[in-house]
Protein backbone atom coordinates (compact mmCIF):
# COMPACT_ATOMS: atom_id res chain seq x y z
CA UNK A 1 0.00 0.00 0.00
CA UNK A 2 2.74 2.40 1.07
CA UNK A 3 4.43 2.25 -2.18
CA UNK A 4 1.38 2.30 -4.61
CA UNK A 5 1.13 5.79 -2.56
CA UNK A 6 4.42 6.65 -3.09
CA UNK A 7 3.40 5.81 -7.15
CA UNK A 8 0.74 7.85 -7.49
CA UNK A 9 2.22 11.31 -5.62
CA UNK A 10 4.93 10.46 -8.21
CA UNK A 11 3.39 10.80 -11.88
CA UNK A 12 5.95 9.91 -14.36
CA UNK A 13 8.55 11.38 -12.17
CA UNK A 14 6.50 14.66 -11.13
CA UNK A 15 6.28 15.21 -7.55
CA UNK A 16 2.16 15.60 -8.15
CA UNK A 17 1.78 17.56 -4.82
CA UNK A 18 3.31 20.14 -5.72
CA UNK A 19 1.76 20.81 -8.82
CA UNK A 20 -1.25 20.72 -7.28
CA UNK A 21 -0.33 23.87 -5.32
CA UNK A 22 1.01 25.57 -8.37
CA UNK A 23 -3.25 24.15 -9.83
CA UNK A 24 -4.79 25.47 -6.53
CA UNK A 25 -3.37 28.96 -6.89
CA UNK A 26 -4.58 29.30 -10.61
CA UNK A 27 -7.92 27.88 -10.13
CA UNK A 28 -7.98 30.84 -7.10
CA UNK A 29 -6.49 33.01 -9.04
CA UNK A 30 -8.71 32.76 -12.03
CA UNK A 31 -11.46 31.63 -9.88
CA UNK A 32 -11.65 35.66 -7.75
CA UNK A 33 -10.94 37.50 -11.38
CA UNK A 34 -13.48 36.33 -12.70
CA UNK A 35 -15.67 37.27 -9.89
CA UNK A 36 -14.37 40.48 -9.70
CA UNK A 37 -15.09 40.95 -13.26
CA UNK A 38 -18.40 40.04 -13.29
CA UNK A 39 -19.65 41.96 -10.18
CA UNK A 40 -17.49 44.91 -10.16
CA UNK A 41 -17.38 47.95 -13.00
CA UNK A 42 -13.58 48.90 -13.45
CA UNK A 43 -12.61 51.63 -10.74
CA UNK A 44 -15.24 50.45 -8.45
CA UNK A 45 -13.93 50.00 -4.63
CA UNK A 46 -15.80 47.93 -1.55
CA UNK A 47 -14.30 48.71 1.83
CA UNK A 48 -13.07 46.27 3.43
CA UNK A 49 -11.28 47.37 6.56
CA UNK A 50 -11.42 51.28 6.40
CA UNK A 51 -8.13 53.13 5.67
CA UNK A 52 -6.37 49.63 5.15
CA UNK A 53 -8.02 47.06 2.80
CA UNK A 54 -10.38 47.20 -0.12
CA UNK A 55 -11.41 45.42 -3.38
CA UNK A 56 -10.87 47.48 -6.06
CA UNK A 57 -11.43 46.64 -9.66
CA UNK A 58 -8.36 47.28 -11.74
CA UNK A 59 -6.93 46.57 -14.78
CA UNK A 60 -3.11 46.59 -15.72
CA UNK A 61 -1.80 45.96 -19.47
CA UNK A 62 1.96 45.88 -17.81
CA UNK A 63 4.14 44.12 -15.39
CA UNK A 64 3.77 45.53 -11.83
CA UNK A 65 2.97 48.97 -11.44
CA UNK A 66 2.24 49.06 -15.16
CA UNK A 67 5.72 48.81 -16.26
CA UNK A 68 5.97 47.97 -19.73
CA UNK A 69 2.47 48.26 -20.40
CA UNK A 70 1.37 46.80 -23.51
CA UNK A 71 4.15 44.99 -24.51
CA UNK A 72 1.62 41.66 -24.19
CA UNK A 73 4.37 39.74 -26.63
CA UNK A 74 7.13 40.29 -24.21
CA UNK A 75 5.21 38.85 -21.27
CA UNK A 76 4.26 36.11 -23.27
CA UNK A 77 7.95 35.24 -24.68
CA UNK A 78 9.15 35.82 -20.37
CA UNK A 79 6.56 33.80 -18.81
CA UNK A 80 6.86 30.72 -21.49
CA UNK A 81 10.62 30.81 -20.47
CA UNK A 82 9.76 31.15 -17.04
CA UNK A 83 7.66 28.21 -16.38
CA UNK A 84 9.79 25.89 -18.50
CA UNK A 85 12.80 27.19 -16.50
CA UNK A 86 10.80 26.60 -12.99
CA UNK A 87 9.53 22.94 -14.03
CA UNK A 88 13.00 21.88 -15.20
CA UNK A 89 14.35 23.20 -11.35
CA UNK A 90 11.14 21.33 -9.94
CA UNK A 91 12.30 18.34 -11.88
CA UNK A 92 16.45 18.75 -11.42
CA UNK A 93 17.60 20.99 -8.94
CA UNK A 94 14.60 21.39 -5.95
CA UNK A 95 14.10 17.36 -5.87
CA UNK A 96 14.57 15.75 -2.06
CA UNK A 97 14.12 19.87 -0.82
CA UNK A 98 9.86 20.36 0.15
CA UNK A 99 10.61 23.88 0.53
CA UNK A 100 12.55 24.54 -2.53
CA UNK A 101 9.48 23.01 -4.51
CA UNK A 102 7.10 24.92 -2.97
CA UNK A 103 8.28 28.07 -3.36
CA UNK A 104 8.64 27.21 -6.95
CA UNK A 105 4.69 25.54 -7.20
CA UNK A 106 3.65 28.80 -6.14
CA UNK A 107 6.11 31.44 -8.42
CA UNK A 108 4.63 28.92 -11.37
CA UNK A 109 0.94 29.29 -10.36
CA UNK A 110 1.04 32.59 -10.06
CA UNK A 111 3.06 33.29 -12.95
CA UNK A 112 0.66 30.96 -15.37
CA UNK A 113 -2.26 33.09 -13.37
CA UNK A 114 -1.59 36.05 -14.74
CA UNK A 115 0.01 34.78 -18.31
CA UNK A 116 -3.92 33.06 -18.53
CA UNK A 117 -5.04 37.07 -18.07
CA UNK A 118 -2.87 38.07 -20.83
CA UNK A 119 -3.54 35.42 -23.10
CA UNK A 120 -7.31 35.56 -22.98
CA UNK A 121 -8.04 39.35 -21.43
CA UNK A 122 -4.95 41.18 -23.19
CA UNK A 123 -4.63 42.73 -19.64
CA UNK A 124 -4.12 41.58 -15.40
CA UNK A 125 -7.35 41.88 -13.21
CA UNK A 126 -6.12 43.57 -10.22
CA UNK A 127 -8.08 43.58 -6.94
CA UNK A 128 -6.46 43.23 -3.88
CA UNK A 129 -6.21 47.53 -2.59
CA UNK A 130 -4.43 47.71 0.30
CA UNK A 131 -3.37 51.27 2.44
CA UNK A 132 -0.23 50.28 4.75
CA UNK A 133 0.59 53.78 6.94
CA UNK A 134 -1.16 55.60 4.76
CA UNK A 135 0.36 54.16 1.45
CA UNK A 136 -1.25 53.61 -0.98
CA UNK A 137 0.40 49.99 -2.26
CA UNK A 138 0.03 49.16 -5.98
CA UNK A 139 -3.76 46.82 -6.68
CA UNK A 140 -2.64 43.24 -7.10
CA UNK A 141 -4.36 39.79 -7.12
CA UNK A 142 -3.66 36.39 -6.11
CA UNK A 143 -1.25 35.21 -8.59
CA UNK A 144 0.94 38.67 -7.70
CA UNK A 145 0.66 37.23 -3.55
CA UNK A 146 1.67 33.92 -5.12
CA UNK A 147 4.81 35.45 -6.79
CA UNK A 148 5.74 37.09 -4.09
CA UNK A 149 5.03 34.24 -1.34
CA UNK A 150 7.23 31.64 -3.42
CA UNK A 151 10.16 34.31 -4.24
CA UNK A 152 10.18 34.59 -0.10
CA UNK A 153 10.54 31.23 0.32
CA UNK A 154 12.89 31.25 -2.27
CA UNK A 155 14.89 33.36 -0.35
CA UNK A 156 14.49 31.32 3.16
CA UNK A 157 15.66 28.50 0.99
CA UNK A 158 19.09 30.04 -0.47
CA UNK A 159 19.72 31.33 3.09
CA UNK A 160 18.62 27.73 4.20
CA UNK A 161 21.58 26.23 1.95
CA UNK A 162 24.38 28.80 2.19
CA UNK A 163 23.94 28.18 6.23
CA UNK A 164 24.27 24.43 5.88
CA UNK A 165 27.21 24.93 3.25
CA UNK A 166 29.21 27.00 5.29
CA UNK A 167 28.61 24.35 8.45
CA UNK A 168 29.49 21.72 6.29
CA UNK A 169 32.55 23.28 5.34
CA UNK A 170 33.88 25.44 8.58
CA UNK A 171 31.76 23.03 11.55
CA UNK A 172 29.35 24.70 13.77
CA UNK A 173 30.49 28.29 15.15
């Protein structure tokens, strides 16, 4: 029993669970724009918490805070690159480390979250309007908190290695 388990988490090599992160932030993802599209007219705003969170209907032809907007050919060239580049490291590079895979399940479901946006919308539904002391911070979504969650774990991860690298090579001091 234990190993037909171990068989079916492992799909032709393909650590499944953690693909089905990267599938469970899409389907969220897609799942809120949509709602947010049909129940909200662009520049519409629902309050939240006052002075600190509200949903906001946005949209944004660029990369964050409109950078490059409307350069939807560009996007589409970096993200392809991007996700084949993240499910090569899933398949090489991140095997045997859970937290190295995660953080790349969610930087892929967020980045195929917005690319579906681009593809099908020619723009990024944005909703997510937060105030933090007073700033105003940039509308984003949840494939934007998916980024930004698996690029921090990303980080614990390096910072995770290079510690046990330089114990390996200079002992614990």
């Amino acid at each position: 029993m234990l190993e037909f388990k171990r068989r079916l988490l492992r799909f032709g090599g393909l650590h499944v669970w953690y693909y089905l992160i990267a599938l469970f932030v899409i389907v969220l993802d897609q799942i809120t724009k949509w709602m947010i599209v049909r129940n909200m007219e662009i520049g519409e705003s629902i309050k939240i918490i006052d002075n600190f969170f509200y949903l906001t209907s946005h949209r944004n032809t660029g990369a964050a805070w409109g950078i490059l907007a409307g350069q939807m050919w560009l996007f589409y060239i970096i993200t392809l690159i991007v996700v084949a580049g993240i499910i090569y490291y899933m398949q090489t590079q991140a095997k045997g480390k859970p937290l190295f895979q995660v953080s790349l399940a969610f930087i892929l479901g967020g980045a195929i979250g917005n690319f579906i946006d681009r593809l099908f919308r020619k723009e990024v539904v944005d909703f997510l309007d937060t105030y933090i002391f007073g700033y105003n911070f940039p509308i984003f979504n949840i494939a934007d908190s998916a980024l930004t969650i698996g690029v921090i774990l990303l980080f614990i991860q390096i910072f995770k290695e290079e510690r046990t690298e330089k114990v390996k090579a200079h002992g614990k001091s």
